[in-house]
C-alpha atoms as a PDB file:
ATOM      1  CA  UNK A   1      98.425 141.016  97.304  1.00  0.00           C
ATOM      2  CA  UNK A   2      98.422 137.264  97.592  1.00  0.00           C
ATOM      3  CA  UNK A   3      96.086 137.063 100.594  1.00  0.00           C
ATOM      4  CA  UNK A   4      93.133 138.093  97.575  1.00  0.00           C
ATOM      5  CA  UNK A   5      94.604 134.961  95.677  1.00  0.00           C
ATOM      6  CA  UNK A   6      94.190 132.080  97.919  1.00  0.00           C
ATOM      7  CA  UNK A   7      91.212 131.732 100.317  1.00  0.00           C
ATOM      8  CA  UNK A   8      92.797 131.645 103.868  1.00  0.00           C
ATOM      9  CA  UNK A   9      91.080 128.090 105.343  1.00  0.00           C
ATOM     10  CA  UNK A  10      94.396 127.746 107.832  1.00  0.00           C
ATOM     11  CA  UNK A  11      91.966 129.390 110.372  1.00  0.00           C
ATOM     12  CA  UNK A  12      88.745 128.181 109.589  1.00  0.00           C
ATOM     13  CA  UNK A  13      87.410 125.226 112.136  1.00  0.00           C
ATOM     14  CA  UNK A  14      85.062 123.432 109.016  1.00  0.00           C
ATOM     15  CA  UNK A  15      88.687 123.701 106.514  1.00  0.00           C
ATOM     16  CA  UNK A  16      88.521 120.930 104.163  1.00  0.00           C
ATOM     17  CA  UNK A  17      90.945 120.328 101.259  1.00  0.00           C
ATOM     18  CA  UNK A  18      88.447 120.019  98.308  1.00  0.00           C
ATOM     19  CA  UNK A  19      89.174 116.270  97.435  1.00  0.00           C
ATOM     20  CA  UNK A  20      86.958 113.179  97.995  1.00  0.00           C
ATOM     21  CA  UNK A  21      86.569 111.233 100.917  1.00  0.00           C
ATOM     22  CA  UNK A  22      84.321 108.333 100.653  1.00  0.00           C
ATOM     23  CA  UNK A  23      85.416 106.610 102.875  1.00  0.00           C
ATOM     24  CA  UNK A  24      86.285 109.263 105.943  1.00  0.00           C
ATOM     25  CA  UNK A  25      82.801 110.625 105.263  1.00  0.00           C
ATOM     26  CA  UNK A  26      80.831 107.096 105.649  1.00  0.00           C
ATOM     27  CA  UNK A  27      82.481 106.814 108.979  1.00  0.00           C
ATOM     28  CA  UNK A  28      81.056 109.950 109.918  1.00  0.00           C
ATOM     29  CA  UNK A  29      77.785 109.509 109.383  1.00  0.00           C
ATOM     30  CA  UNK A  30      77.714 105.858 110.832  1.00  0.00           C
ATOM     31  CA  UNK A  31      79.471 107.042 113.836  1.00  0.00           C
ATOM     32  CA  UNK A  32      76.596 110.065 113.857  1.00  0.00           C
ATOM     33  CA  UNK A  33      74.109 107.694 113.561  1.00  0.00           C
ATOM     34  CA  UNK A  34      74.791 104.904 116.137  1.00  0.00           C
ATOM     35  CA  UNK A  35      75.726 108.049 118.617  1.00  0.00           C
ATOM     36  CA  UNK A  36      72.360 109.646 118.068  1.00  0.00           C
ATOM     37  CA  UNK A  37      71.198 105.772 118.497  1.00  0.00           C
ATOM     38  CA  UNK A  38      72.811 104.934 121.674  1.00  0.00           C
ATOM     39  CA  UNK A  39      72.238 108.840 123.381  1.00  0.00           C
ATOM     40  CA  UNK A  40      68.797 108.384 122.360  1.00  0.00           C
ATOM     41  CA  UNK A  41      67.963 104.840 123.568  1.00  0.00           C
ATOM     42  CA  UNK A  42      70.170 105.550 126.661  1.00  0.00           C
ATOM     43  CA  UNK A  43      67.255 107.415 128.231  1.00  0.00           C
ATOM     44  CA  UNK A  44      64.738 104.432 128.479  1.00  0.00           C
ATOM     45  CA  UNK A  45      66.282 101.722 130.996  1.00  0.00           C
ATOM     46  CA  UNK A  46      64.363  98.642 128.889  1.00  0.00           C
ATOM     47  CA  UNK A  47      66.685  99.649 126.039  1.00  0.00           C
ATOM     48  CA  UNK A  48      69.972  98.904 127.367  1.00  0.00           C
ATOM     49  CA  UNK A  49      71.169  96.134 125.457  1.00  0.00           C
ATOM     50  CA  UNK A  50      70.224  98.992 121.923  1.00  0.00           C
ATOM     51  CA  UNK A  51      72.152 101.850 123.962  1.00  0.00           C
ATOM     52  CA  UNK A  52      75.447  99.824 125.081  1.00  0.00           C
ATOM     53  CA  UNK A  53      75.828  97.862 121.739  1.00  0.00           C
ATOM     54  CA  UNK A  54      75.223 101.198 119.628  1.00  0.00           C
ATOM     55  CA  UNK A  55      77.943 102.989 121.829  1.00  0.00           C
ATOM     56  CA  UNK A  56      80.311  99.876 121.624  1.00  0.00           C
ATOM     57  CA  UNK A  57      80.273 100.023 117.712  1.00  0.00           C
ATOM     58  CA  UNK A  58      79.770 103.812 117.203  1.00  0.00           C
ATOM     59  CA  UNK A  59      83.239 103.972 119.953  1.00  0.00           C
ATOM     60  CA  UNK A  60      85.013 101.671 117.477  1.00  0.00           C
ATOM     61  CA  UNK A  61      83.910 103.130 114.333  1.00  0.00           C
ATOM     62  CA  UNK A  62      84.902 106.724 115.671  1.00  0.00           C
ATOM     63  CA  UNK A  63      87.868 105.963 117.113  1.00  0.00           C
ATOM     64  CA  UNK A  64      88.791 104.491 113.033  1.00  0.00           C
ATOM     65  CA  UNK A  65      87.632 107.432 111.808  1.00  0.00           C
ATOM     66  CA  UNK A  66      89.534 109.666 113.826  1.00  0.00           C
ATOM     67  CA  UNK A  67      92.506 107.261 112.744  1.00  0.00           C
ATOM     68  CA  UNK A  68      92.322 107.941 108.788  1.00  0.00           C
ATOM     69  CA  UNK A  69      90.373 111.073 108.976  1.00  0.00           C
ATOM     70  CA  UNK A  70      92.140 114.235 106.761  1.00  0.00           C
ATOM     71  CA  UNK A  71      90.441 117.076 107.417  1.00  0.00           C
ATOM     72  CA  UNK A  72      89.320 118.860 110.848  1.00  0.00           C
ATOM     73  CA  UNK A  73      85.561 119.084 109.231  1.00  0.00           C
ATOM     74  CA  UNK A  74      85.918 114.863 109.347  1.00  0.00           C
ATOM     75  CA  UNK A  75      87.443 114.954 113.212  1.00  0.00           C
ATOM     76  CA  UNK A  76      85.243 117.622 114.592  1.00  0.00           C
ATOM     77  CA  UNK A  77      81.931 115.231 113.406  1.00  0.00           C
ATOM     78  CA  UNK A  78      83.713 112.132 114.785  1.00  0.00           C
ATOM     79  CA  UNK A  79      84.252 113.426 117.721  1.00  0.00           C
ATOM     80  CA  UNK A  80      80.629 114.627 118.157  1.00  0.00           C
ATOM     81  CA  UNK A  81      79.502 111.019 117.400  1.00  0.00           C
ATOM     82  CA  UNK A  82      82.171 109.296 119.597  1.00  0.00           C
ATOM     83  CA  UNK A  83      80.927 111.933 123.052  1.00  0.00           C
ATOM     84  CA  UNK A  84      77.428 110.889 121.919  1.00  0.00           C
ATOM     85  CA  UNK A  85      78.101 106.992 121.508  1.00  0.00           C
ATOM     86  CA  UNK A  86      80.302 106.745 124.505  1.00  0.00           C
ATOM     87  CA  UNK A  87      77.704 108.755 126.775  1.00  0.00           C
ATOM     88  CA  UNK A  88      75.340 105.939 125.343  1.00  0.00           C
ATOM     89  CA  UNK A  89      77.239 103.203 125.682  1.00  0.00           C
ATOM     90  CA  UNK A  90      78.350 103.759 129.592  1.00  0.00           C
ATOM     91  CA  UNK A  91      74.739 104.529 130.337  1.00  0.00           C
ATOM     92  CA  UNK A  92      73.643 101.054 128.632  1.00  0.00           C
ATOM     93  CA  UNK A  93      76.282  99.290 130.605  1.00  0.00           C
ATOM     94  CA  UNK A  94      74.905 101.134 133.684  1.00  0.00           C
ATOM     95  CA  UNK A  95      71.561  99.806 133.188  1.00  0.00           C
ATOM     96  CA  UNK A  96      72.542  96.312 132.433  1.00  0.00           C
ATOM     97  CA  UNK A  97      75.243  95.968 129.919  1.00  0.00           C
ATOM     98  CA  UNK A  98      75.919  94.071 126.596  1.00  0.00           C
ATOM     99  CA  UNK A  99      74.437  90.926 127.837  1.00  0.00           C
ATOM    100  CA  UNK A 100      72.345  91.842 131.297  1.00  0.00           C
ATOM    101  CA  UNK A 101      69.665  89.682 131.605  1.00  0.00           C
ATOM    102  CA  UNK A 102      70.389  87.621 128.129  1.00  0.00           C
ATOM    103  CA  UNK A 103      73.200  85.672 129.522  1.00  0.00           C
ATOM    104  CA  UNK A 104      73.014  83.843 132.516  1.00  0.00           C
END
């Protein structure tokens, strides 16, 4: 019976490797962070320059994440943060952009 052995993880959607990942899992929560930023300050239209600089950044730190991530626990987050900071971002660019009313 080698099933009672080894835990079976192969099928599990959270399946992480039990190592260290420092760096995988700062990306995460940045990218969670400026999503939850730019989502959240995508709702009030004064905020746009917040919502569409948030997104730009959380879209570029997700999108390295997803690049050196090693575990589907890592990828599932990142891609939580990246649908949350690119719904922000388009919305801030909607109401204004990176530089509406700043520049020119």
């Amino acid at each position: 019976m080698a099933q009672t052995l080894r835990p079976n993880t192969a099928g599990s959607l959270f399946a992480t490797d039990h190592k260290p990942h420092p760096l995988q899992h700062t990306l995460v929560a940045v990218t969670a962070v400026l999503g939850v930023t730019a989502f959240v300050s995508a709702m009030f239209h004064s905020l746009h320059l917040l919502s569409s600089w948030a997104g730009l950044i959380g879209i570029i730190t997700g999108a390295y994440g997803q690049f050196v991530s090693e575990t589907t626990r890592e990828r599932f987050a990142l891609i939580v943060g990246l649908g949350a900071s690119a719904v922000g971002f388009l919305l801030g660019m909607a109401h204004g952009g990176l530089f509406g009313g700043v520049i020119g």
